[in-house]
Structure formats: structure tokens, C-alpha cells
Protein backbone atom coordinates (compact mmCIF):
# COMPACT_ATOMS: atom_id res chain seq x y z
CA UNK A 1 115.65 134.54 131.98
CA UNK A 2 112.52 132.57 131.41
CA UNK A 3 112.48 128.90 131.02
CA UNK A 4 109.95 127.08 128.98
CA UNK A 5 108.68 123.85 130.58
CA UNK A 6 106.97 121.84 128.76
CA UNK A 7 106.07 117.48 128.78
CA UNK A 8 105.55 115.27 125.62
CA UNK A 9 102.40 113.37 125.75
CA UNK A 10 101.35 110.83 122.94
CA UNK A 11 98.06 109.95 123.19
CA UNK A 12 97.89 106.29 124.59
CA UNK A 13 94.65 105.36 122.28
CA UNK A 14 96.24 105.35 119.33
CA UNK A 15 97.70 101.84 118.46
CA UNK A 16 95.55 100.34 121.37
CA UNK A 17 92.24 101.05 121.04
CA UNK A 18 92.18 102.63 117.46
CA UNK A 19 89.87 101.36 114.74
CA UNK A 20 91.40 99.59 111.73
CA UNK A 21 90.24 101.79 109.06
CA UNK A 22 92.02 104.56 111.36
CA UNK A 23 95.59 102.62 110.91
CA UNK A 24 94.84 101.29 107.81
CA UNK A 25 94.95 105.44 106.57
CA UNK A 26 98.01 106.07 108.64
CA UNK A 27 99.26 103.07 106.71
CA UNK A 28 98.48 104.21 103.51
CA UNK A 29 100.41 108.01 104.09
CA UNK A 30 103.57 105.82 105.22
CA UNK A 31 102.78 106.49 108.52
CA UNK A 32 102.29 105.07 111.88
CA UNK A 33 101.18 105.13 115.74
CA UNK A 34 104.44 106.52 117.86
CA UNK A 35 105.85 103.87 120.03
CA UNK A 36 106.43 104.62 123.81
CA UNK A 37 109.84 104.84 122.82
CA UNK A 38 109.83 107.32 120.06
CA UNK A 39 107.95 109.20 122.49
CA UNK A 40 110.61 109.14 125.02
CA UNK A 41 113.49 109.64 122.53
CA UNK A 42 111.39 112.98 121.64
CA UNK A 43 111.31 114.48 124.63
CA UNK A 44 114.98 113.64 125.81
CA UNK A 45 115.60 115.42 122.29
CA UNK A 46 113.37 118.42 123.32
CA UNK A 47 114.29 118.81 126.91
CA UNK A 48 110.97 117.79 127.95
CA UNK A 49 110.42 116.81 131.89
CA UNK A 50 109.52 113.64 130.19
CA UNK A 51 106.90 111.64 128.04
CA UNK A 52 103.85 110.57 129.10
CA UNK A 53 100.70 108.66 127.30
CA UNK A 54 97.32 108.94 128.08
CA UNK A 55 93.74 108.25 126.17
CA UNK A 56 91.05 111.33 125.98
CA UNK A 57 88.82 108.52 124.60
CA UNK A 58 89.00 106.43 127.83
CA UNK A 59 90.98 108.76 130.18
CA UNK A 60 93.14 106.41 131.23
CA UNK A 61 96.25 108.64 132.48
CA UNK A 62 94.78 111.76 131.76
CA UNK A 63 94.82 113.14 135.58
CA UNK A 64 98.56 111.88 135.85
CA UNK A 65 99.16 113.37 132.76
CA UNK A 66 97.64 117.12 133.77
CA UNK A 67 99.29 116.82 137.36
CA UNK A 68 103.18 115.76 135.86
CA UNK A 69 102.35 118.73 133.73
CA UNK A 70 101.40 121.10 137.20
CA UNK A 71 104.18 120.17 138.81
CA UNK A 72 106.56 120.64 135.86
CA UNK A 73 105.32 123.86 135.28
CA UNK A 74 105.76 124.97 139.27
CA UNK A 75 108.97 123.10 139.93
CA UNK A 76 111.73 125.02 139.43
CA UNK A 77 113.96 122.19 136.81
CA UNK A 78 116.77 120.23 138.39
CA UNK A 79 120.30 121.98 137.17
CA UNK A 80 123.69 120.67 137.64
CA UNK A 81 125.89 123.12 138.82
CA UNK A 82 129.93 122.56 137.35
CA UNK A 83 132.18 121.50 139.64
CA UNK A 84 135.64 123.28 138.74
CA UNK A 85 138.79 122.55 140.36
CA UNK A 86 140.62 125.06 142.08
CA UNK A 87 144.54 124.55 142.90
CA UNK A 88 146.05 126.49 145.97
């Protein structure tokens, strides 16, 4: 059976260096920037190897965000095998 892997990334701009008018409009459609930990909540809720933020306008975190995603794609995932009791 194939797994899907997969990582939740927010990017890091928004909220930090966005423009006014830009939150202003999110504002307006009774929305807003994600916080770090909506992001986190999202991908414990997804399964996600985890949540991770990073700006394409600046690339700040943008190579740690594509290697986290290479290695979560060629890691097999961390399973916890259940421990049952035998009695003899």
C-alpha cells in the first residue's frame, strides 16, 4: 500500500511583510493571515510530517522548506508498532 507524504507550508510573507491594502482585502472577506499555530494544528489534523513557513518573496526558508519536503518524501514515516501482551 502506498502512503502519501506530504508537509504543510504557509507562506511566511504573509502577515510579515504583506502590504496593507493586501490585509486590508483579507479583512474585508472576514478573513485573515494563518498564524504559525493554525498552521501546525493543520497539519497534526492532516498527518502532515509537519508545518513549515517560508517567503517566495524573500526566500527566507525556502531551501529548508524543499529539503524537509525531500526527506519526507524518501523517509520511510516513523510507525508505532502495538505492543500486545501475551500470557503463558
Amino acid at each position: 500500500m502506498q502512503t502519501i507524504k506530504c508537509v504543510v507550508v504557509g507562506d511566511g510573507a504573509v502577515g510579515k511583510t504583506c502590504d496593507s491594502a493586501t490585509l486590508e482585502k483579507l479583512r474585508n472577506g472576514g478573513q485573515s493571515p494563518i498564524t504559525r499555530e493554525m498552521g501546525e494544528k493543520m497539519a497534526k489534523e492532516t498527518r502532515a510530517s509537519k508545518y513549515l513557513e517560508c517567503s517566495a518573496l524573500t526566500q527566507e526558508g525556502l531551501k529548508t522548506t524543499f529539503d524537509e519536503a525531500i526527506m519526507a518524501a524518501l523517509l520511510p514515516p516513523v510507525t508505532t508498532k502495538e505492543k500486545k501482551c501475551a500470557l503463558l
